[in-house]
PDB file of N, CA and C in Angstrom:
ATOM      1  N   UNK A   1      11.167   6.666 -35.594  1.00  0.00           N
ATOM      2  CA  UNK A   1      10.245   5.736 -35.001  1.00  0.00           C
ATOM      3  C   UNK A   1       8.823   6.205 -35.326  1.00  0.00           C
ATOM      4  N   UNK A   2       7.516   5.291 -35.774  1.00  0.00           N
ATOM      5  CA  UNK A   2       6.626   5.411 -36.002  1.00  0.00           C
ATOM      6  C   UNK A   2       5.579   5.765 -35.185  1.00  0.00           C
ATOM      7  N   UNK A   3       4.442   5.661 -35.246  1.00  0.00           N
ATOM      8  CA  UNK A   3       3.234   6.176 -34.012  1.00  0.00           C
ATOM      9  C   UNK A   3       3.332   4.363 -33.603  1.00  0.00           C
ATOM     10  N   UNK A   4       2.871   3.261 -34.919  1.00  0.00           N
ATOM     11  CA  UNK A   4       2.950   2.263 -34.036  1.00  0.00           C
ATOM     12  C   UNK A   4       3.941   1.967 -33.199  1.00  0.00           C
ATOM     13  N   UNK A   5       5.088   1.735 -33.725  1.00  0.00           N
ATOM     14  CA  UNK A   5       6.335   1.511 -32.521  1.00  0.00           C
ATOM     15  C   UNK A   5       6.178   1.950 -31.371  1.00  0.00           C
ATOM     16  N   UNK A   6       5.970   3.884 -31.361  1.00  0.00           N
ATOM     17  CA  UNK A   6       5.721   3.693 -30.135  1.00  0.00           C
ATOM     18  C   UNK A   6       4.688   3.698 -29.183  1.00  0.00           C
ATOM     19  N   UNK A   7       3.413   3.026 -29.181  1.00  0.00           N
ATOM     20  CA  UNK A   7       2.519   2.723 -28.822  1.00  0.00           C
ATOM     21  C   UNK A   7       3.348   1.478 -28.519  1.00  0.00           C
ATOM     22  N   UNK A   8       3.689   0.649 -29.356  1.00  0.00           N
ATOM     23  CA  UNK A   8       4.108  -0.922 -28.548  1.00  0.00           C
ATOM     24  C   UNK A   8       5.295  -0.633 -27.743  1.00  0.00           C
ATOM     25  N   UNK A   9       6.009  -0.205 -27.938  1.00  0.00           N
ATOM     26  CA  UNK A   9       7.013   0.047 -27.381  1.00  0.00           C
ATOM     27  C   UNK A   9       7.008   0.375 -25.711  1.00  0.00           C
ATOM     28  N   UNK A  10       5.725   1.694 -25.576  1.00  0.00           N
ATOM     29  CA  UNK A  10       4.620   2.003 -24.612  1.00  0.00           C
ATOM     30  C   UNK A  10       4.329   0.721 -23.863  1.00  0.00           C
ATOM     31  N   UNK A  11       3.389  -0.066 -24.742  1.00  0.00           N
ATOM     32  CA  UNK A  11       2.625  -1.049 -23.870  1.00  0.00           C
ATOM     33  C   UNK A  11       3.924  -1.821 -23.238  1.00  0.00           C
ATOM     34  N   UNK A  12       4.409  -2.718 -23.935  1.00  0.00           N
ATOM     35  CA  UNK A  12       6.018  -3.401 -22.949  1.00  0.00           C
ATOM     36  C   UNK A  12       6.516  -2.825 -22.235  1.00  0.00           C
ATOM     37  N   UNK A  13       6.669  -1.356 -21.888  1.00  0.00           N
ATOM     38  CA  UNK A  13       7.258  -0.578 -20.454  1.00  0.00           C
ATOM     39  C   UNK A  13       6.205  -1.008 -19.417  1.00  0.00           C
ATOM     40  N   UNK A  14       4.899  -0.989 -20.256  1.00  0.00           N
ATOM     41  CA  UNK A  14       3.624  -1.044 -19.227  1.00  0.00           C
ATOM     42  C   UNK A  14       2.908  -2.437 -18.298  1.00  0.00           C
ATOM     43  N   UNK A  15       3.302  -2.932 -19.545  1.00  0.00           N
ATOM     44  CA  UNK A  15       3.271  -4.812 -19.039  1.00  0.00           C
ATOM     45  C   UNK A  15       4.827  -5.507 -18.039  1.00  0.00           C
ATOM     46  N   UNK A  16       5.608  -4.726 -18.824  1.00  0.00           N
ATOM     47  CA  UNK A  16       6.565  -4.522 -17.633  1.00  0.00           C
ATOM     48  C   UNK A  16       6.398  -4.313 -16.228  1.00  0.00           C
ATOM     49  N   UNK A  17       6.065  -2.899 -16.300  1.00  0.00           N
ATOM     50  CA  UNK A  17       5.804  -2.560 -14.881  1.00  0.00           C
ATOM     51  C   UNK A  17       4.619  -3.431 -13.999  1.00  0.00           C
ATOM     52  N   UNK A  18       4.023  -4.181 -14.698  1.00  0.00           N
ATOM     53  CA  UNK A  18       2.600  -5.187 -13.819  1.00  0.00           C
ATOM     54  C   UNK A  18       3.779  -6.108 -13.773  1.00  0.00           C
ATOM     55  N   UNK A  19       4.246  -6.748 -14.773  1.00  0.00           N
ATOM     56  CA  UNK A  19       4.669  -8.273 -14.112  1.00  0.00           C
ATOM     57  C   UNK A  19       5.942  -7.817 -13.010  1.00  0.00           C
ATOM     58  N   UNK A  20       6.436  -6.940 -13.000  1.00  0.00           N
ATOM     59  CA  UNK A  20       7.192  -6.163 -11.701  1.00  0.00           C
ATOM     60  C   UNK A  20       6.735  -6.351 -10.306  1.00  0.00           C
ATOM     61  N   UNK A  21       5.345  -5.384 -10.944  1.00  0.00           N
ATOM     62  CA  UNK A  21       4.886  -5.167  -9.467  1.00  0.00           C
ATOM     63  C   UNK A  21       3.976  -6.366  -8.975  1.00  0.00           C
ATOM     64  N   UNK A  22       3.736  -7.435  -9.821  1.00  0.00           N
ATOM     65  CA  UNK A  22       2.997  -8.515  -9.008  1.00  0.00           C
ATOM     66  C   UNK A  22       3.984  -9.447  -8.507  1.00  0.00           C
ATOM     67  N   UNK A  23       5.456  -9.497  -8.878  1.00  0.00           N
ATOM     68  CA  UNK A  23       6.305 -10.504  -8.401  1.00  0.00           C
ATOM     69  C   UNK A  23       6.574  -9.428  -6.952  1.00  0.00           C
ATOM     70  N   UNK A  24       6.915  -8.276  -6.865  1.00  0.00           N
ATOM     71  CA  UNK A  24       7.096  -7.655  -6.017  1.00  0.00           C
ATOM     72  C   UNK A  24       5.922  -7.731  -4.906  1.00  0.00           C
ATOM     73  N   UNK A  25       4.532  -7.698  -5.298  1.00  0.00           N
ATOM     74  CA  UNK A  25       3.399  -7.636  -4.221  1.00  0.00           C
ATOM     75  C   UNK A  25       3.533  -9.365  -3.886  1.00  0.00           C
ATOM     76  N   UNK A  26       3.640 -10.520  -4.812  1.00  0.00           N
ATOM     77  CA  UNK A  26       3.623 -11.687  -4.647  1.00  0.00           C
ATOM     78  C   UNK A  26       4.957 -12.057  -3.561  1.00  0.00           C
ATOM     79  N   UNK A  27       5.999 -11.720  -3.264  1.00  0.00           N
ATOM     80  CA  UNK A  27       7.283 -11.452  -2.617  1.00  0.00           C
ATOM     81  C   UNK A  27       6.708 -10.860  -1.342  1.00  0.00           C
ATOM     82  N   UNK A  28       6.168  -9.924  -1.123  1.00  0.00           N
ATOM     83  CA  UNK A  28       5.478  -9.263  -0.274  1.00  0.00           C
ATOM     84  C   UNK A  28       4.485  -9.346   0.517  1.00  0.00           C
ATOM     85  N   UNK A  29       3.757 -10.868  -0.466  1.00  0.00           N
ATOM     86  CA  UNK A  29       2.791 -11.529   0.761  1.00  0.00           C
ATOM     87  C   UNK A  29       3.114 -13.019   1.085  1.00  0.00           C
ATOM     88  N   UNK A  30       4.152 -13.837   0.572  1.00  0.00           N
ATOM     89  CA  UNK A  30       4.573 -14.758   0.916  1.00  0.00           C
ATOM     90  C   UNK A  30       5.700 -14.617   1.928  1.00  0.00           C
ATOM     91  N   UNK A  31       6.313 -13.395   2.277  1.00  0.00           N
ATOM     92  CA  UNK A  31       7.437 -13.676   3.548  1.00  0.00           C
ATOM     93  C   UNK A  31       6.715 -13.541   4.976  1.00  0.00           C
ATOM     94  N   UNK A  32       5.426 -12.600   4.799  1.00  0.00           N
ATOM     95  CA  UNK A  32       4.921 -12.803   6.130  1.00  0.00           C
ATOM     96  C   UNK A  32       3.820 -13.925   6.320  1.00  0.00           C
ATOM     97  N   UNK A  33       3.727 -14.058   5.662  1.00  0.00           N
ATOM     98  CA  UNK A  33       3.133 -15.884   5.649  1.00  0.00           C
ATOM     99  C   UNK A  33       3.595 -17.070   6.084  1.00  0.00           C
ATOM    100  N   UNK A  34       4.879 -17.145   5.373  1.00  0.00           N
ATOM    101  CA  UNK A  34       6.012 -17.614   6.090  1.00  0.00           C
ATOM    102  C   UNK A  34       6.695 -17.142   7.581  1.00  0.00           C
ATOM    103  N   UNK A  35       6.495 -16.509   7.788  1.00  0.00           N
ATOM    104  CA  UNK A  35       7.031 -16.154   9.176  1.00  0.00           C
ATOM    105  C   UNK A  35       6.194 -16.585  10.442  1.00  0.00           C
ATOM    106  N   UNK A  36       4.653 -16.329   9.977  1.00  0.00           N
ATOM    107  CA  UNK A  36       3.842 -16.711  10.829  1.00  0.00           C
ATOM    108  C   UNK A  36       3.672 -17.985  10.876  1.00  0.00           C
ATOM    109  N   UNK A  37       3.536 -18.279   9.867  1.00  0.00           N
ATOM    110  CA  UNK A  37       3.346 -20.288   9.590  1.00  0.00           C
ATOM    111  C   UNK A  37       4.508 -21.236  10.036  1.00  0.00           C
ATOM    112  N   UNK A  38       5.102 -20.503  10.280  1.00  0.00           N
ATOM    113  CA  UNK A  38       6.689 -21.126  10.872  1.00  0.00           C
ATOM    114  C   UNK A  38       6.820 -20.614  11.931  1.00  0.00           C
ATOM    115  N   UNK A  39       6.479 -19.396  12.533  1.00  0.00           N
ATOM    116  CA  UNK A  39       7.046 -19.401  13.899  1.00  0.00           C
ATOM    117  C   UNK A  39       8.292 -18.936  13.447  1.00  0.00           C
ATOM    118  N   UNK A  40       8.726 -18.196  12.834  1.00  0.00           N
ATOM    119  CA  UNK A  40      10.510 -17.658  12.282  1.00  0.00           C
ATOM    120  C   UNK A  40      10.808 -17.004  13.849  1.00  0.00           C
ATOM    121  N   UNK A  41      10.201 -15.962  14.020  1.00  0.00           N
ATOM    122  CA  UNK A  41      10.301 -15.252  15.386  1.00  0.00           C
ATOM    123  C   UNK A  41       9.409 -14.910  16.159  1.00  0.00           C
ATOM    124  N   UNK A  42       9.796 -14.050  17.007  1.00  0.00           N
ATOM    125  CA  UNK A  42       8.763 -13.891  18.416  1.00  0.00           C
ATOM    126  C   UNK A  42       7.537 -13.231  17.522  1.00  0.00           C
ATOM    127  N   UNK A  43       6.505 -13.288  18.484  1.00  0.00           N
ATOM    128  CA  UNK A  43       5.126 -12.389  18.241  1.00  0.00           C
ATOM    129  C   UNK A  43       5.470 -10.903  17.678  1.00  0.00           C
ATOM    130  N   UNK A  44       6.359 -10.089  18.381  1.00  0.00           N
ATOM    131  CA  UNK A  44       6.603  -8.778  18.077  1.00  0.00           C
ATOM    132  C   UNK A  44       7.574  -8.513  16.936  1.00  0.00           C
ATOM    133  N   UNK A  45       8.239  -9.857  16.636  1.00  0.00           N
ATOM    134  CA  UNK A  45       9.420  -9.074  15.193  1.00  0.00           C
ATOM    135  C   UNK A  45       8.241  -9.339  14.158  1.00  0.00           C
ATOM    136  N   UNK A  46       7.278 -11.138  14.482  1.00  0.00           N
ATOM    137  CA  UNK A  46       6.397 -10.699  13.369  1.00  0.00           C
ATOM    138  C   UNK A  46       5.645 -10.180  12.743  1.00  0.00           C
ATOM    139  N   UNK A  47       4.764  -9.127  14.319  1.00  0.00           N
ATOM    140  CA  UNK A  47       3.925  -8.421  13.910  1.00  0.00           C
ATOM    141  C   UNK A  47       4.930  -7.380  13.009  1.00  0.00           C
ATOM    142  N   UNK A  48       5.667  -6.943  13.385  1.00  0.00           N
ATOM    143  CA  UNK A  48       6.489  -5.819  12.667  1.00  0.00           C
ATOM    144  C   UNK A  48       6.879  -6.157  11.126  1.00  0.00           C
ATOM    145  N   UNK A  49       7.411  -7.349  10.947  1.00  0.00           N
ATOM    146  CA  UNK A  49       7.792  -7.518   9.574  1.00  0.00           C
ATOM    147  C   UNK A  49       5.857  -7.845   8.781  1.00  0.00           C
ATOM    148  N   UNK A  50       4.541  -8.554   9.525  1.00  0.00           N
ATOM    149  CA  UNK A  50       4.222  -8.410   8.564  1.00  0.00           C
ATOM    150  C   UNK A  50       3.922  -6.619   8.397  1.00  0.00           C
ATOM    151  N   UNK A  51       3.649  -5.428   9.489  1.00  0.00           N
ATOM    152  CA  UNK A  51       3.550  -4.299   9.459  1.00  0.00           C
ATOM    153  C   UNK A  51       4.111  -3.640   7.896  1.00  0.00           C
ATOM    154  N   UNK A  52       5.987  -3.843   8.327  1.00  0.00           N
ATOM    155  CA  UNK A  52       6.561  -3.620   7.387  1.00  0.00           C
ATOM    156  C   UNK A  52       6.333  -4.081   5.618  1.00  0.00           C
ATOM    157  N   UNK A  53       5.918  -5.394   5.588  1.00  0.00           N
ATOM    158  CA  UNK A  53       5.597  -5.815   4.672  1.00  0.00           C
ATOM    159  C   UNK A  53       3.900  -5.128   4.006  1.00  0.00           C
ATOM    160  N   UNK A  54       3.129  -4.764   4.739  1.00  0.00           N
ATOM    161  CA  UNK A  54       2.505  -4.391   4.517  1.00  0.00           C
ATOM    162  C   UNK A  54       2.056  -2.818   3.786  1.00  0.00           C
ATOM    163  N   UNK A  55       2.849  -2.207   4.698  1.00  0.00           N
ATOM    164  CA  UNK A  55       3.574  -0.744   3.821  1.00  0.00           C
ATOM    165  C   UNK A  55       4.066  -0.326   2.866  1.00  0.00           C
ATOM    166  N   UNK A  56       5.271  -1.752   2.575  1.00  0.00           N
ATOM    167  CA  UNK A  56       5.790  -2.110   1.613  1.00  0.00           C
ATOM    168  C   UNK A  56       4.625  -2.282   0.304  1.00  0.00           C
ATOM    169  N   UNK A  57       4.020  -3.174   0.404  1.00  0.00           N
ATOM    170  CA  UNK A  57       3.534  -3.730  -0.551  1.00  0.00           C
ATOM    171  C   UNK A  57       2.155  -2.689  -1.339  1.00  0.00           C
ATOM    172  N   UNK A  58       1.823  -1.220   0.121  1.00  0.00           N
ATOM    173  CA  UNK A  58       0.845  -0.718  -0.224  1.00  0.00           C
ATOM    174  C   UNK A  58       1.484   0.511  -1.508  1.00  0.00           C
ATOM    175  N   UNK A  59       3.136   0.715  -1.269  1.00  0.00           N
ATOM    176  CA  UNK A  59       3.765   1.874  -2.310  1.00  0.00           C
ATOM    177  C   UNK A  59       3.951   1.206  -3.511  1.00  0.00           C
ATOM    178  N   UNK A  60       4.374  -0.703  -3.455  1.00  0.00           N
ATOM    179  CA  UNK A  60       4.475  -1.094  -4.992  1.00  0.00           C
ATOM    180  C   UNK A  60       3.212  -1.092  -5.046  1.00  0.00           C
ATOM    181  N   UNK A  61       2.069  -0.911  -4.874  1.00  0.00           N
ATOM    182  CA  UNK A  61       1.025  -0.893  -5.696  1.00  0.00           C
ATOM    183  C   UNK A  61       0.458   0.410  -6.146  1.00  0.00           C
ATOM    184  N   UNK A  62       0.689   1.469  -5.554  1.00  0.00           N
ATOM    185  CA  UNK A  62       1.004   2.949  -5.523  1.00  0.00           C
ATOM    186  C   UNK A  62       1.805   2.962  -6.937  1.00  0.00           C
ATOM    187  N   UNK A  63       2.772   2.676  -7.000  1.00  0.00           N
ATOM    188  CA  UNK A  63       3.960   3.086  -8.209  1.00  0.00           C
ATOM    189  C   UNK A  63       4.030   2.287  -9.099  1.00  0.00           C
ATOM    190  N   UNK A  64       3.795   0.460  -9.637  1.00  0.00           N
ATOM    191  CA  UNK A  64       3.366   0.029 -10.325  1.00  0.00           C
ATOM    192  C   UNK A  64       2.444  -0.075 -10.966  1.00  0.00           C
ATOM    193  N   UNK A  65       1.191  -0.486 -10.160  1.00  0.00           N
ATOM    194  CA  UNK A  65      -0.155  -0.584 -10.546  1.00  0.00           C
ATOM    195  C   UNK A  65      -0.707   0.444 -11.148  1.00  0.00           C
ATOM    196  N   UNK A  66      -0.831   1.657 -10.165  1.00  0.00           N
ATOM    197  CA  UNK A  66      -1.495   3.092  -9.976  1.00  0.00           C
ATOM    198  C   UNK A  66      -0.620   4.104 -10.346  1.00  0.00           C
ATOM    199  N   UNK A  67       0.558   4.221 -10.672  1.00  0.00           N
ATOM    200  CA  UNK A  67       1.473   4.764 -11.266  1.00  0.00           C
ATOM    201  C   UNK A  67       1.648   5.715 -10.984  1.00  0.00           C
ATOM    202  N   UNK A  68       1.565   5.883  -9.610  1.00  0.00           N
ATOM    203  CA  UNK A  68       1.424   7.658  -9.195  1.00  0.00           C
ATOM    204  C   UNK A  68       3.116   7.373  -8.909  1.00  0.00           C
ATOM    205  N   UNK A  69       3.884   8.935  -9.277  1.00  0.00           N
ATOM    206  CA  UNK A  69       5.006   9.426  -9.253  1.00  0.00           C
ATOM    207  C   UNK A  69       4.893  10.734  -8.484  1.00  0.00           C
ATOM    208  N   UNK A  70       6.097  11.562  -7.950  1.00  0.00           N
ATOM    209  CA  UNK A  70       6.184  12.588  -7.573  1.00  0.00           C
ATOM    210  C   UNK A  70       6.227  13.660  -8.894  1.00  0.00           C
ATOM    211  N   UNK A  71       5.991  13.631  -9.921  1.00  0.00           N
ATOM    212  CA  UNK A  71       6.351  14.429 -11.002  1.00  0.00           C
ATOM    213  C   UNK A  71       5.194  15.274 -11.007  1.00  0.00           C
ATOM    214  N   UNK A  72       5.140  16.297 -11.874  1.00  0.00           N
ATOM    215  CA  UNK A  72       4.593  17.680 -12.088  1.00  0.00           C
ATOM    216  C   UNK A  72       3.111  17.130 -12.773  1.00  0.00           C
ATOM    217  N   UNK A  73       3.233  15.811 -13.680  1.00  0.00           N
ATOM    218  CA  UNK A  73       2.274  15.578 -14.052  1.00  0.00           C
ATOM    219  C   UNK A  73       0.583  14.902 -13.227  1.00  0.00           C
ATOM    220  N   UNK A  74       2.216  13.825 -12.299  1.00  0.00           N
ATOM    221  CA  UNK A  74       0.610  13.300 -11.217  1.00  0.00           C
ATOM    222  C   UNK A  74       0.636  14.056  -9.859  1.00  0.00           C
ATOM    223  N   UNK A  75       0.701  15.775  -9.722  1.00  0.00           N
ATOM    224  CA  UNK A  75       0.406  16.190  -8.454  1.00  0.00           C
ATOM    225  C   UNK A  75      -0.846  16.196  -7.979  1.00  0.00           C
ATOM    226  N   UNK A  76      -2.106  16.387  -8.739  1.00  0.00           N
ATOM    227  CA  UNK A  76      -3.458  16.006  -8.433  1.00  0.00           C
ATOM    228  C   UNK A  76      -3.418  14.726  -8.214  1.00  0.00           C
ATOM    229  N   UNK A  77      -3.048  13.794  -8.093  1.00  0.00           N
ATOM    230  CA  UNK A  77      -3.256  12.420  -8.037  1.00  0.00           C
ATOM    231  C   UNK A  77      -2.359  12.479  -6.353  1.00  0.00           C
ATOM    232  N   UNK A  78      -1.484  12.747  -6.226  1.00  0.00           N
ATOM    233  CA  UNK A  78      -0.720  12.780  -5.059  1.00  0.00           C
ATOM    234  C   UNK A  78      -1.266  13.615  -3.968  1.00  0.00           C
ATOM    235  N   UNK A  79      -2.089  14.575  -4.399  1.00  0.00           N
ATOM    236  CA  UNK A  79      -3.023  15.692  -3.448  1.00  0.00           C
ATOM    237  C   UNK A  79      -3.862  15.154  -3.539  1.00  0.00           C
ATOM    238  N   UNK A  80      -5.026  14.000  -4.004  1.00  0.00           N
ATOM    239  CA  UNK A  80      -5.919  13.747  -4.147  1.00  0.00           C
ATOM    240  C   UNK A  80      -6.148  12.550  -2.844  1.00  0.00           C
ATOM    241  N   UNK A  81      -4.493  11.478  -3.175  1.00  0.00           N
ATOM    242  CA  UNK A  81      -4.033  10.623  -2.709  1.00  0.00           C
ATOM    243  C   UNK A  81      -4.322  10.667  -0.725  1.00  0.00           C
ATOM    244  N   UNK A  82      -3.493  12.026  -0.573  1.00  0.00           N
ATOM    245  CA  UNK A  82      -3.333  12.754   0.338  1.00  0.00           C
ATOM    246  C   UNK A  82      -4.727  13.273   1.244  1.00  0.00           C
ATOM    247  N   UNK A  83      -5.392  13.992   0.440  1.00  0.00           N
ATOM    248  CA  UNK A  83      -6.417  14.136   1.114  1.00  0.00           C
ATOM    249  C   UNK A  83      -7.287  12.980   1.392  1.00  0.00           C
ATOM    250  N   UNK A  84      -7.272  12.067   0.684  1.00  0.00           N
ATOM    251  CA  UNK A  84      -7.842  10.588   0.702  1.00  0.00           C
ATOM    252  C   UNK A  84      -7.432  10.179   2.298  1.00  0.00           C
ATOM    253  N   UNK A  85      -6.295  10.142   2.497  1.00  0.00           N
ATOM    254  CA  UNK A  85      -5.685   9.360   3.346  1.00  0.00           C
ATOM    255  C   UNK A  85      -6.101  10.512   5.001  1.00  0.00           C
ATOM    256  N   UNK A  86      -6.003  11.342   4.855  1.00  0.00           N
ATOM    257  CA  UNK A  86      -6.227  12.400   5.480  1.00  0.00           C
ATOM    258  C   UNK A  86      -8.090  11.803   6.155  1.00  0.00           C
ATOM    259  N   UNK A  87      -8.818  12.057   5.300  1.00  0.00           N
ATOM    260  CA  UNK A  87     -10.236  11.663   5.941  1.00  0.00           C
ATOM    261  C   UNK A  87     -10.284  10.365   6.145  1.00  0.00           C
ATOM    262  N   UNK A  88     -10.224   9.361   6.236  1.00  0.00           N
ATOM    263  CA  UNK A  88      -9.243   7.817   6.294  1.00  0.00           C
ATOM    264  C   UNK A  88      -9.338   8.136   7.734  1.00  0.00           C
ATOM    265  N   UNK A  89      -7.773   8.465   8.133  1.00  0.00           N
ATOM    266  CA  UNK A  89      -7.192   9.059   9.336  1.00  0.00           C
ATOM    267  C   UNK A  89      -8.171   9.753  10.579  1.00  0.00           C
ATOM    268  N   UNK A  90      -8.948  10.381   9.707  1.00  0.00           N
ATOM    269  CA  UNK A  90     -10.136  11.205  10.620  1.00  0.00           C
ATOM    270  C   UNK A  90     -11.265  10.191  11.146  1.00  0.00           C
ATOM    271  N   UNK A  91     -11.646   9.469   9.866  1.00  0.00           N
ATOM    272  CA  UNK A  91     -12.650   8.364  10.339  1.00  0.00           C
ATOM    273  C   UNK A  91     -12.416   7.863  11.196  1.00  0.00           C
ATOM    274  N   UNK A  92     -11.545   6.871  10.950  1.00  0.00           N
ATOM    275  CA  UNK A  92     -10.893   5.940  11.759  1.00  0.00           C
ATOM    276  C   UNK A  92     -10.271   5.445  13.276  1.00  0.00           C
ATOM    277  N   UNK A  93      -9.307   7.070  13.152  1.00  0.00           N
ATOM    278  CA  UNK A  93      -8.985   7.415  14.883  1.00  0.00           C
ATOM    279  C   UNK A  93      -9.868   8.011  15.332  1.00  0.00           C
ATOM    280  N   UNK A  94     -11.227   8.779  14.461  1.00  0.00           N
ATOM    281  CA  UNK A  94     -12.406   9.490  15.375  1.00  0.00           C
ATOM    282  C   UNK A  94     -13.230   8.405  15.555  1.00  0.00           C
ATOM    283  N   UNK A  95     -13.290   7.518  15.047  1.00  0.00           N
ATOM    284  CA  UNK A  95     -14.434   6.060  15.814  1.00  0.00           C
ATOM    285  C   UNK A  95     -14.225   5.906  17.191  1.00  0.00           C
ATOM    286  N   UNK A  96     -12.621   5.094  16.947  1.00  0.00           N
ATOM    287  CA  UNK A  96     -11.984   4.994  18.127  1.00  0.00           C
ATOM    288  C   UNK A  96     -11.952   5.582  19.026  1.00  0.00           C
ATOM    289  N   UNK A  97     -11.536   6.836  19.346  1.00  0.00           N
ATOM    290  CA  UNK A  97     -11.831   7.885  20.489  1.00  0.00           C
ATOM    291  C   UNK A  97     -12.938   7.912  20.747  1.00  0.00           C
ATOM    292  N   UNK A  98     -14.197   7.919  20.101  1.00  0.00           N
ATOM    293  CA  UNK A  98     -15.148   8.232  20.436  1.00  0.00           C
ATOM    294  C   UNK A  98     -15.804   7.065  21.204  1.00  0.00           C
ATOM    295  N   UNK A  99     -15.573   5.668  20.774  1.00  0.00           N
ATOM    296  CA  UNK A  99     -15.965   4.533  20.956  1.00  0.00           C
ATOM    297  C   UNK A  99     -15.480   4.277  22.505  1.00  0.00           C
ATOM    298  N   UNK A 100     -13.919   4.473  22.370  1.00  0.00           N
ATOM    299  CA  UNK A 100     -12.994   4.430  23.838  1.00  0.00           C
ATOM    300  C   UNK A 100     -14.013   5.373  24.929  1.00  0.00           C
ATOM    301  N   UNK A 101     -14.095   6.436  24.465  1.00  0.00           N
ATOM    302  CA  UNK A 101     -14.781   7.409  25.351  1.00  0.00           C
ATOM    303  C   UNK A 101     -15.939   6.899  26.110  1.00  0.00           C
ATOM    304  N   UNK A 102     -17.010   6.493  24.988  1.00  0.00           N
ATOM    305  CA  UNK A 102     -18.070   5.830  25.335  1.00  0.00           C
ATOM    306  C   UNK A 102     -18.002   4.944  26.446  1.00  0.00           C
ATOM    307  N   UNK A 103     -17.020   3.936  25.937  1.00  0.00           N
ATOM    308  CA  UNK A 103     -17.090   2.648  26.739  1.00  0.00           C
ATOM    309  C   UNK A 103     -16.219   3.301  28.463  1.00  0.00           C
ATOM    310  N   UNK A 104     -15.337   4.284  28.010  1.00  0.00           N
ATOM    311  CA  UNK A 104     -15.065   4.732  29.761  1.00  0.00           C
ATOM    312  C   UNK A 104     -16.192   5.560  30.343  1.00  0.00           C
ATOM    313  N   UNK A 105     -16.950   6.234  29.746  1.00  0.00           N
ATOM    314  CA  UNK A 105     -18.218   6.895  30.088  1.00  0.00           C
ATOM    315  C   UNK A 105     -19.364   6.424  30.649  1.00  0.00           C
ATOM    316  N   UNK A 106     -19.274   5.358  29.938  1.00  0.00           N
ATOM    317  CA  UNK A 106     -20.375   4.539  30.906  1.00  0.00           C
ATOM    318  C   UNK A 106     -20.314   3.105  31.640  1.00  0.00           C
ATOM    319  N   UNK A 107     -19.165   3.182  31.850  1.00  0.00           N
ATOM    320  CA  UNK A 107     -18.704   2.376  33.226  1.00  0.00           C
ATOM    321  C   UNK A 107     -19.049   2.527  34.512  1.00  0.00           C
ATOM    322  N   UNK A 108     -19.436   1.587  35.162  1.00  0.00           N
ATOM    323  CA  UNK A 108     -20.344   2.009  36.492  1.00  0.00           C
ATOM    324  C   UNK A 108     -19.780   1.207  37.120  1.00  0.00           C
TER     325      UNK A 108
END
């Protein structure tokens, strides 16, 4: 096999993996759409399925799109990932607490 071959050969695994992962993210935002727009179930299975769906749809874009794997090659990307999510986490629930605090703090 040649250098071109496999360069194309390359790109079709790669165009692969997008039209994958957009039928998969596209799958992923039309069932909780449907659920809500219909009324499928109570308030609490839907918050959960769109939850679930949402999780869902954040790893196919993780592993299709962004192509991060557990392998030896993308561990900076997975530690990077990680610590990302990590200060995220800090922001976020430290608003909140702090905000909650506030607002019980100065209640009169």
């Amino acid at each position: 096999m040649n250098k071109c071959e496999k360069i194309k050969n390359n790109f079709n695994k790669e165009i692969k993996s997008y039209i994958v992962g957009f039928l998969f993210s596209l799958f992923l935002t039309i069932i909780p759409f449907f659920c809500t727009l219909n009324h499928l179930f109570s308030r609490k299975v839907n918050f959960f399925v769109i939850l679930l769906c949402a999780f869902s749809q954040i790893i196919v874009h993780f592993v299709f799109f962004l192509h991060l794997s557990f392998s030896k090659k993308n561990s900076w990307n997975i530690i990077s990932l990680l610590f990302v999510l990590i200060i995220i986490f800090i922001i976020v629930f430290g608003s909140v607490w702090i905000m909650y605090n506030l607002n019980h703090h100065l209640m009169f």
